[in-house]
Protein backbone atom coordinates (compact mmCIF):
# COMPACT_ATOMS: atom_id res chain seq x y z
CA UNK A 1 138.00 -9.61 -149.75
CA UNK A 2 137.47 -11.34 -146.65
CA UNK A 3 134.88 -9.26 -145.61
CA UNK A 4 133.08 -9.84 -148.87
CA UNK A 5 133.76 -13.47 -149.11
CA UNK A 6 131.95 -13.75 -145.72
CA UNK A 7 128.91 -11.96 -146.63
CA UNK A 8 128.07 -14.18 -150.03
CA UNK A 9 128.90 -17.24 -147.21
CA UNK A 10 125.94 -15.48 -145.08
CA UNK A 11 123.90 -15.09 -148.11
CA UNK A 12 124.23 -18.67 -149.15
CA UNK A 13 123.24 -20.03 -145.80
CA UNK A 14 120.43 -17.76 -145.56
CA UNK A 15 118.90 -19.27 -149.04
CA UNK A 16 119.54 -22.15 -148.33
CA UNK A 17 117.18 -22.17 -144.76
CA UNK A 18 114.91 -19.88 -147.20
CA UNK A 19 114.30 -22.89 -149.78
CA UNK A 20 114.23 -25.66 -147.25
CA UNK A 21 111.50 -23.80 -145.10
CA UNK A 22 109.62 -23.33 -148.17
CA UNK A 23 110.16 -27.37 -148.77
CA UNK A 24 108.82 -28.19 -145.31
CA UNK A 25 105.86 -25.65 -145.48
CA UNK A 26 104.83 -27.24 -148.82
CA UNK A 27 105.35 -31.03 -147.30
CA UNK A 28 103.51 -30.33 -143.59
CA UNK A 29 100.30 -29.55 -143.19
CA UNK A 30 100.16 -28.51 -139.75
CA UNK A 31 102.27 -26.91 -137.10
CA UNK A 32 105.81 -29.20 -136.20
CA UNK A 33 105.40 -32.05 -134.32
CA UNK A 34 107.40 -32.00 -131.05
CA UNK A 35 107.98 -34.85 -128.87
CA UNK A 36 108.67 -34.60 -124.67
CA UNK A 37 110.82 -37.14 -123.50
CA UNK A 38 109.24 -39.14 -121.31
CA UNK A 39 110.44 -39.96 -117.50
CA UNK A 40 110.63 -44.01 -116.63
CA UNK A 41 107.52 -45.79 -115.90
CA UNK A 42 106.86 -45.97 -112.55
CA UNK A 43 107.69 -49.48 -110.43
CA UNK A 44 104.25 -50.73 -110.12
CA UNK A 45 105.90 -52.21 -106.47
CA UNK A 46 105.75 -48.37 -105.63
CA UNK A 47 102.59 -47.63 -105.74
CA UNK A 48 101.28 -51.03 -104.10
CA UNK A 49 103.74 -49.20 -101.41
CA UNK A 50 101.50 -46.40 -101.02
CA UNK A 51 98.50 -47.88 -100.67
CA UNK A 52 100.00 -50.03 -97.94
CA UNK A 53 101.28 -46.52 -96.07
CA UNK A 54 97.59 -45.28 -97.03
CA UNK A 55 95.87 -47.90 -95.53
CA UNK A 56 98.35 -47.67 -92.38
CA UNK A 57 97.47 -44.57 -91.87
CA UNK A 58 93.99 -44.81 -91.40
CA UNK A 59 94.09 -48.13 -89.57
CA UNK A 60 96.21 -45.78 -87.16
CA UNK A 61 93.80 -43.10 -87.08
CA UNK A 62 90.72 -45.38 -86.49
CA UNK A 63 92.89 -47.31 -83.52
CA UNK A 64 93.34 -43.64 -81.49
CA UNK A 65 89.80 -42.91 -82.13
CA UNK A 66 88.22 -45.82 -80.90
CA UNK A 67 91.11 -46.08 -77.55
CA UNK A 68 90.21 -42.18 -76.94
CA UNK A 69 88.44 -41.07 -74.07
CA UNK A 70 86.00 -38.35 -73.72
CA UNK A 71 87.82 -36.72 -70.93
CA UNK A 72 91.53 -38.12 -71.17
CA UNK A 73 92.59 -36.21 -68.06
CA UNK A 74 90.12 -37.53 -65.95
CA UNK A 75 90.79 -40.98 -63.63
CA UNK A 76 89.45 -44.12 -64.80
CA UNK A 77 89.08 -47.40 -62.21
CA UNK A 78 91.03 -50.15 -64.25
CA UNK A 79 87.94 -52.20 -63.51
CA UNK A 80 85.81 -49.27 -65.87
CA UNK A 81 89.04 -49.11 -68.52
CA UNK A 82 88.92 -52.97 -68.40
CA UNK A 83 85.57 -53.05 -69.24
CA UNK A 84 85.61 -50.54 -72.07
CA UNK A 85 88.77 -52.14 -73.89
CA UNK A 86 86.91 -55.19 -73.72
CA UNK A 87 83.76 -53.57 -75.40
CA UNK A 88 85.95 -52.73 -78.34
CA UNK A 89 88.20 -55.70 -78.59
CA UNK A 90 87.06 -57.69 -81.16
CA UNK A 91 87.70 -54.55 -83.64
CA UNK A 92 90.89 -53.77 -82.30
CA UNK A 93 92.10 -56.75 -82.50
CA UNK A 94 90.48 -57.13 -86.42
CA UNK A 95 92.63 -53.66 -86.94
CA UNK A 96 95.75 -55.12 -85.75
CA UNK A 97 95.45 -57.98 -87.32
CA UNK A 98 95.47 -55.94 -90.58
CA UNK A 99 97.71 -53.61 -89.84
CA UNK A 100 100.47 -56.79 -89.28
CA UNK A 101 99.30 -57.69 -93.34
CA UNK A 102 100.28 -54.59 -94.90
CA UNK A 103 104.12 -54.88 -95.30
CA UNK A 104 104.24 -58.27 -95.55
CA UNK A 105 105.77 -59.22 -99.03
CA UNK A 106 102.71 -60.49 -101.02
CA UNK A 107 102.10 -62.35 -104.52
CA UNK A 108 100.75 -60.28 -106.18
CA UNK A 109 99.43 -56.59 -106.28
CA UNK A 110 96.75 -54.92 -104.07
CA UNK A 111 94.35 -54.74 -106.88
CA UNK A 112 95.05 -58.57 -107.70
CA UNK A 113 94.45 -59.04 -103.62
CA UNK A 114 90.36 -60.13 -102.24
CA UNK A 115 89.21 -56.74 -101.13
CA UNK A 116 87.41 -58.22 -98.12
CA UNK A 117 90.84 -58.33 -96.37
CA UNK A 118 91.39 -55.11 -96.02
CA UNK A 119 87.62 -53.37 -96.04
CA UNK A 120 86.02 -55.72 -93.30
CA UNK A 121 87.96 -54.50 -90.40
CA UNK A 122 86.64 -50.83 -91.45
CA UNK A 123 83.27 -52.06 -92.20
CA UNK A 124 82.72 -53.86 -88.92
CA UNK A 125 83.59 -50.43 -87.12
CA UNK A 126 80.50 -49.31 -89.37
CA UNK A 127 78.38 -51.45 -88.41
CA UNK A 128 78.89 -51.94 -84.61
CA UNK A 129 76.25 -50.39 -82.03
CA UNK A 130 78.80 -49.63 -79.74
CA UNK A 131 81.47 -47.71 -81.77
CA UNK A 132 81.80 -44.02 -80.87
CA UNK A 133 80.35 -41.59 -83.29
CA UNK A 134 83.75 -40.56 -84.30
CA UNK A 135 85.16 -43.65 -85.01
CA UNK A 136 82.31 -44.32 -87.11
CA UNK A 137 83.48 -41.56 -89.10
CA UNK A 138 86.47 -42.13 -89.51
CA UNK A 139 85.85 -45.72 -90.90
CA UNK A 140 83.55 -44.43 -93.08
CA UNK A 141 86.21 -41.90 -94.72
CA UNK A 142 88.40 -44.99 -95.00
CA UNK A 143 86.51 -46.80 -97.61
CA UNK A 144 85.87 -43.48 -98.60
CA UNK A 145 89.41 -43.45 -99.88
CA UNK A 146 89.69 -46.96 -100.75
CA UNK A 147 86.91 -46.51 -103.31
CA UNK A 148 88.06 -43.17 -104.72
CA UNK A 149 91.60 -43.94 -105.75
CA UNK A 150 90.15 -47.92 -106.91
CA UNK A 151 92.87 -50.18 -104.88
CA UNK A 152 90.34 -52.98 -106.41
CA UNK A 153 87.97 -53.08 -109.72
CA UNK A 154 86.01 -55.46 -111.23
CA UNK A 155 88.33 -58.06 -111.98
CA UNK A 156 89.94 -58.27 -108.92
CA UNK A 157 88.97 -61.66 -106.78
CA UNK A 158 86.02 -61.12 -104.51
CA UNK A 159 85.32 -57.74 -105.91
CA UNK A 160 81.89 -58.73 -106.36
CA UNK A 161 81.53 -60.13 -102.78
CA UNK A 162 83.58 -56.78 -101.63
CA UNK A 163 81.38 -53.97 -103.01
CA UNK A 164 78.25 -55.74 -101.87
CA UNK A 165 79.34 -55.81 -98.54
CA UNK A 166 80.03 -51.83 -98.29
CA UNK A 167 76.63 -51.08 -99.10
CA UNK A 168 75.39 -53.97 -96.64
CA UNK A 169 77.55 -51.64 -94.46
CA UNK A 170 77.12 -48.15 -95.45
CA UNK A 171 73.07 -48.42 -95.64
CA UNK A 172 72.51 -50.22 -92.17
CA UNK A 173 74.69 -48.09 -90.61
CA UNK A 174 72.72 -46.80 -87.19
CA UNK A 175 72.64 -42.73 -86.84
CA UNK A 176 70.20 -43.00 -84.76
CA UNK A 177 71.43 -43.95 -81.99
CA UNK A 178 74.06 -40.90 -81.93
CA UNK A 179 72.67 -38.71 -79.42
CA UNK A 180 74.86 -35.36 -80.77
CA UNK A 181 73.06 -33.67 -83.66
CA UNK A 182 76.41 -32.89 -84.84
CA UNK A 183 77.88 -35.76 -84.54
CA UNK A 184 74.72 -37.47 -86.35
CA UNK A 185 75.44 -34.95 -89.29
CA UNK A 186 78.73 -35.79 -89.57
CA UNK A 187 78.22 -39.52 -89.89
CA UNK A 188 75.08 -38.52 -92.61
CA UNK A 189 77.67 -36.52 -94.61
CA UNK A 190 80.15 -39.48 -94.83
CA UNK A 191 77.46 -41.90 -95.81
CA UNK A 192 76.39 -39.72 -98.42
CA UNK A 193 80.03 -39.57 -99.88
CA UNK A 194 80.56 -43.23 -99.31
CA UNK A 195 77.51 -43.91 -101.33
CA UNK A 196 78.26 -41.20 -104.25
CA UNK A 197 81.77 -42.69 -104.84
CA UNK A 198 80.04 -46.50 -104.14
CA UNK A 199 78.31 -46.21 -107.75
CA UNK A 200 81.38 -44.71 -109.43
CA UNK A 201 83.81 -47.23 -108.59
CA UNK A 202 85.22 -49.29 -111.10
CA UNK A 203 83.47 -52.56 -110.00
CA UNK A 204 80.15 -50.52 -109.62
CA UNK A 205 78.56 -53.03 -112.63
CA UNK A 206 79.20 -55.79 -110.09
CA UNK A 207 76.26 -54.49 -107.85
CA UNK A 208 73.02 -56.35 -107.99
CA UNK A 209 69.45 -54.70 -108.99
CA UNK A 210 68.26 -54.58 -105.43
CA UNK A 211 71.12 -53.38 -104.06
CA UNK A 212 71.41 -50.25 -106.47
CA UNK A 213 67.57 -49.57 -105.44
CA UNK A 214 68.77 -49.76 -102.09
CA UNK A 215 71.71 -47.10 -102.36
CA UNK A 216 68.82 -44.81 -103.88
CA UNK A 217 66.61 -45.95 -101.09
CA UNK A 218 68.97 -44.98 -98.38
CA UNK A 219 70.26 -41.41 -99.99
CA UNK A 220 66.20 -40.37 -100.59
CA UNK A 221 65.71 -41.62 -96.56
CA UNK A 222 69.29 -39.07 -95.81
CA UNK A 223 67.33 -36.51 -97.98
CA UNK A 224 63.85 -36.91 -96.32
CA UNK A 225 65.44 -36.90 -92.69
CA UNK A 226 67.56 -33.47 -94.00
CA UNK A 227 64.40 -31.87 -95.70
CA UNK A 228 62.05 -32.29 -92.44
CA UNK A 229 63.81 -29.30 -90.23
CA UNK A 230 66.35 -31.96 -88.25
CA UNK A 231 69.34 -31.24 -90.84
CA UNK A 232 71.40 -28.43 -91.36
CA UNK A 233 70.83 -26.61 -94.96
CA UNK A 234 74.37 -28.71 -95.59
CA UNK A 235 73.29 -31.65 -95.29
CA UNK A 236 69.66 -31.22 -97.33
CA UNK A 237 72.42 -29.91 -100.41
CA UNK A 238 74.72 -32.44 -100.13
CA UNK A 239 71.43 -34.91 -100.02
CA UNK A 240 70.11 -34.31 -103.11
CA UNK A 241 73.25 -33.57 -105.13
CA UNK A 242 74.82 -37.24 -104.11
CA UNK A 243 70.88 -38.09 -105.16
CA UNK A 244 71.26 -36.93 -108.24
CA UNK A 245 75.34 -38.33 -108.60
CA UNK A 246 73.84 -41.63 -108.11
CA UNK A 247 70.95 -40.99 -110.47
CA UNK A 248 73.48 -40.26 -113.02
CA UNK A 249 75.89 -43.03 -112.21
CA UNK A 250 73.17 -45.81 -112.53
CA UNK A 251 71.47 -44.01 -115.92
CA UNK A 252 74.75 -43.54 -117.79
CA UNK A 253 75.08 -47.20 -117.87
CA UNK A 254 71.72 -47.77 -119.82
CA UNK A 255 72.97 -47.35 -123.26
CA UNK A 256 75.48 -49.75 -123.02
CA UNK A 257 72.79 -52.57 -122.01
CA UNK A 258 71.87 -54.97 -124.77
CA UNK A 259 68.18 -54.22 -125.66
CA UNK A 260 65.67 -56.16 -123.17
CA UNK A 261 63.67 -59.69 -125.10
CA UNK A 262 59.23 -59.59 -125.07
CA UNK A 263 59.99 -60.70 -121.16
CA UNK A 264 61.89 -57.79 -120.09
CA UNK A 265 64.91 -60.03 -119.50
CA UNK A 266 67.63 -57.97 -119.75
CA UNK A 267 69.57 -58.16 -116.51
CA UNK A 268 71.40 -61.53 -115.63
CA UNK A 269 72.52 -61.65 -111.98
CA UNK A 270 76.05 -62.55 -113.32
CA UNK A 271 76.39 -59.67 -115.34
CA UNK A 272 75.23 -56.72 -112.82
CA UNK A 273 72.61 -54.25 -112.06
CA UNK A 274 70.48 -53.50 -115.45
CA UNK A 275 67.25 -51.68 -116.68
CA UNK A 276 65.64 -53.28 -114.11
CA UNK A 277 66.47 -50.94 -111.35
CA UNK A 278 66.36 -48.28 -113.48
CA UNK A 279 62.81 -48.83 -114.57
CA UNK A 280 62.54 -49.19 -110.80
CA UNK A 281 64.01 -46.04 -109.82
CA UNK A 282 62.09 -44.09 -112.62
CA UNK A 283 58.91 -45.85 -111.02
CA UNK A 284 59.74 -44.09 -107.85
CA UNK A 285 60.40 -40.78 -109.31
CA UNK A 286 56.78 -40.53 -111.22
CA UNK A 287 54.89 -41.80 -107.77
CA UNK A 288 57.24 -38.96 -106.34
CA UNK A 289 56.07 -36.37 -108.82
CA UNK A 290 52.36 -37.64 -108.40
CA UNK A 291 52.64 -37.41 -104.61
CA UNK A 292 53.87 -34.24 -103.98
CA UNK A 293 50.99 -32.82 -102.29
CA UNK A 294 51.46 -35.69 -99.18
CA UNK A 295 55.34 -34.69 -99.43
CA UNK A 296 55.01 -31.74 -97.82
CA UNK A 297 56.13 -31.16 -94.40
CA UNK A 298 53.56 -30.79 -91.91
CA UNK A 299 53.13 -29.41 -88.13
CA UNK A 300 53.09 -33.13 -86.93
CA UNK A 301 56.39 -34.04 -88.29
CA UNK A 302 55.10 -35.54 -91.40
CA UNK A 303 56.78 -34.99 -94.81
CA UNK A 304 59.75 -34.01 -95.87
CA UNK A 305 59.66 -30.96 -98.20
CA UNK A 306 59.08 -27.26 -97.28
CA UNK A 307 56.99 -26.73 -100.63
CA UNK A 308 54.72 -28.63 -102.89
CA UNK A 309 56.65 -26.75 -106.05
CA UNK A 310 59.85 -28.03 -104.12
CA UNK A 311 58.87 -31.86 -104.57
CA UNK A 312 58.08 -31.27 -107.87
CA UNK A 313 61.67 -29.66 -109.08
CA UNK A 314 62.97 -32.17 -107.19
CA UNK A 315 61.62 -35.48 -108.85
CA UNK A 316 61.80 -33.28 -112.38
CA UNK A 317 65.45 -32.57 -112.10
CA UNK A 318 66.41 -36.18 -111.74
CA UNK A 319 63.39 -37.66 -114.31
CA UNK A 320 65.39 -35.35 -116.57
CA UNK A 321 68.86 -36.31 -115.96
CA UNK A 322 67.14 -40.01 -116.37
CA UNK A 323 66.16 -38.94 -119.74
CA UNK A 324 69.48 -37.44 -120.76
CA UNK A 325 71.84 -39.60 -119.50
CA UNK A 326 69.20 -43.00 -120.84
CA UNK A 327 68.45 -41.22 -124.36
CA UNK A 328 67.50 -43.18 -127.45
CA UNK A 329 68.78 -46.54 -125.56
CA UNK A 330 65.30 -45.94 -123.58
CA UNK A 331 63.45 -47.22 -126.70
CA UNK A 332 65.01 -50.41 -126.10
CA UNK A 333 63.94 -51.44 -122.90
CA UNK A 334 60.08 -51.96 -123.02
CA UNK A 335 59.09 -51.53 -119.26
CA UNK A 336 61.10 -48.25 -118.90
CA UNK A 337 59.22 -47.00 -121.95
CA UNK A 338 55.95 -48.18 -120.90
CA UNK A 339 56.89 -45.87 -117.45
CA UNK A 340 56.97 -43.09 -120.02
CA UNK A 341 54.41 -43.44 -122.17
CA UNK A 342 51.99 -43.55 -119.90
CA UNK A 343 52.89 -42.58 -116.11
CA UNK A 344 55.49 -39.56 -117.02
CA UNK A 345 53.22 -38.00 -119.99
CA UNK A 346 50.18 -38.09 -117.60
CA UNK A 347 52.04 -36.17 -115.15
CA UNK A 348 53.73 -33.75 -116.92
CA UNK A 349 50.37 -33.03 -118.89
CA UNK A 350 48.56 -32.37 -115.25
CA UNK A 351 51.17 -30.45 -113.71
CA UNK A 352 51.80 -28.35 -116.87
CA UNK A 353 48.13 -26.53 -116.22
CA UNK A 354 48.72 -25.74 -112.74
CA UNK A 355 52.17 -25.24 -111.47
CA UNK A 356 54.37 -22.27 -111.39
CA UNK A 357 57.06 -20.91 -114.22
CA UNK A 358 59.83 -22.81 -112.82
CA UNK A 359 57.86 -26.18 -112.39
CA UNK A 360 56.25 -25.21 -115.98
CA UNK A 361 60.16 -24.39 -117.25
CA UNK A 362 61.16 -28.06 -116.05
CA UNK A 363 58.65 -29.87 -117.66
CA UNK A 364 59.14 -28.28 -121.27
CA UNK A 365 62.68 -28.97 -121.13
CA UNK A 366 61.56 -32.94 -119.96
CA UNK A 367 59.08 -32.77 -122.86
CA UNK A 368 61.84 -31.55 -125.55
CA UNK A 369 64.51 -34.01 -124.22
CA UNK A 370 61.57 -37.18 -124.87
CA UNK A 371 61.51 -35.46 -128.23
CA UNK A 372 64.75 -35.49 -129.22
CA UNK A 373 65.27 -38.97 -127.86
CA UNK A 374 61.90 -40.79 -128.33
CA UNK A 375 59.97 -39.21 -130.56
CA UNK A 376 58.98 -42.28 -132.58
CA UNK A 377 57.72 -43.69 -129.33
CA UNK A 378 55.54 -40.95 -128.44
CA UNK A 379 52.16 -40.90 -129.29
CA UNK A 380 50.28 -38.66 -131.13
């Protein structure tokens, strides 16, 4: 009895969880929701922490650098040592000064903090004529790191001021005066990076017209100086691939421009870099495309590409990421479609009867891409 008394027990449970399953299947239209708990939100105090142990660190760093001799086991007069701590004191003592800040209980966070107080002491090292090519490095992978993980944005005081000032920094910055070919590469490589992740920081908007044109400027010279035999096959990659990051940084920001008035006035200083630059920047792609031929490297040192075909990829590839990344929002800006009405059609057109299958390739896909985007621009 109890046996059987169980088993209807089992029964009715089992119907029951039948039905009910049947009631939920019928109610929910998808699979069950789950929900994972979440872990407490992180003190915001803790991560102003780390960027104070962050920016420690590489004040450190740079200090041992720049105090390093080439030959540490080797005897140095006190009148010589003397003489070279006194070369570098003024950035010592700008890192020190710094490095006393960074503990210090603030109001406020980092990112509510004027950038300039912690990125000048770096950027100085960037600058100076007399800094080791090391140390120059090594202040250039700072801000490297300041940018990438944003300790300061757009709204943060002096941001404006702040990301001006790296540039300033970043595209005066003397290679040639390093006498190691290595050590010159190694400095290129950093101001390549610097410049990359200058254009995708947050307060990137804040930049000016002319000083975008002059972070393209300063990549294409890095690109030139690679392509013309004095760069290692690393560095001419890297080139052109932060050539085309910035390309795309600046472009992606075009639809998202209010359309440009009769005068073309669509950039106010106060509000960033605009179509301006852009319609710049495409300029200097279609002159690059239509001077190809003098782009080529020569026996005299002249030029800066191996090929004639290898100028042409090169200014198609980034007139087509233009296109892509600009689309329909091109229409809107008069100048930049004037640019590709007339200077961009006429080359494509020429080159299209005389290049090779890979040039030809290019210029079909730049050709559908106007399509798609423009075609009621395009003329018949």
């Amino acid at each position: 009895a109890r046996y059987h008394l169980l088993t209807d027990q089992i029964n009715v449970y089992s119907m029951a969880r039948t039905a009910a399953a049947a009631v939920s299947d019928d109610d929910d239209d998808g699979p069950p929701a789950y929900t994972v708990p979440r872990g407490p939100r992180r003190d915001p105090r803790l991560k102003d922490l780390g960027i104070s142990c962050m920016l420690n660190t590489e004040v450190a760093a740079l200090l041992a650098v720049i105090r390093r001799r080439p030959d540490p086991y080797s005897y140095l007069p006190p009148a010589v040592a003397a003489a070279e701590e006194a070369t570098f004191a003024g950035l010592i003592q700008s890192l020190k000064s710094l490095r006393g800040l960074l503990f210090q209980p603030r109001h406020g966070a980092w990112r509510c903090s004027d950038p300039a107080m912690y990125l000048k002491p770096f950027l100085d090292v960037v600058q100076s004529e007399e800094s080791p090519p090391a140390a120059t490095g090594v202040a250039l992978s700072s801000v490297l790191k300041i940018l990438r993980i944003d300790v300061f944005d757009e709204c943060s005081p002096g941001a404006r001021d702040a990301i001006q000032a790296v540039l300033t920094a970043v595209s005066s910055c003397r290679v040639e005066r390093i006498a190691d070919p290595g050590a010159e590469e190694a400095v290129l490589l950093r101001v390549l990076q610097v410049l990359a992740a200058l254009l995708r920081a947050r307060a990137a908007p804040l930049l000016s017209d002319h000083a975008v044109c002059n972070a393209v400027n300063t990549c294409f010279q890095v690109v030139q100086h690679a392509a013309s035999g004095r760069g290692s096959e690393l560095l001419q990659r890297t080139a052109r691939h932060c050539m085309h990051e910035i390309l795309q940084a600046v472009f992606a920001r075009l639809p998202d421009i209010p359309a440009a008035d009769a005068a073309d006035a669509d950039d106010l200083s106060v509000a960033g870099f605009g179509a301006r630059c852009m319609a710049d920047i495409f300029n200097f792609l279609c002159t690059l495309l239509l001077n190809a031929p003098d782009m080529v490297a020569t026996g005299d040192g002249h030029g800066a590409f191996i090929t004639e075909e290898d100028v042409q990829l090169f200014s198609l590839v980034l007139i087509n990421s233009a296109i892509e990344l600009g689309g329909e929002a091109i229409g809107k800006h008069p100048k930049l479609l004037r640019l590709i009405q007339d200077d961009l059609f006429y080359h494509l057109i020429h080159y299209a009867t005389e290049t090779s299958p890979l040039v030809l390739s290019m210029i079909c896909s730049t050709a559908l891409n106007l399509y798609h985007f423009l075609r009621r621009f395009v003329r018949n």
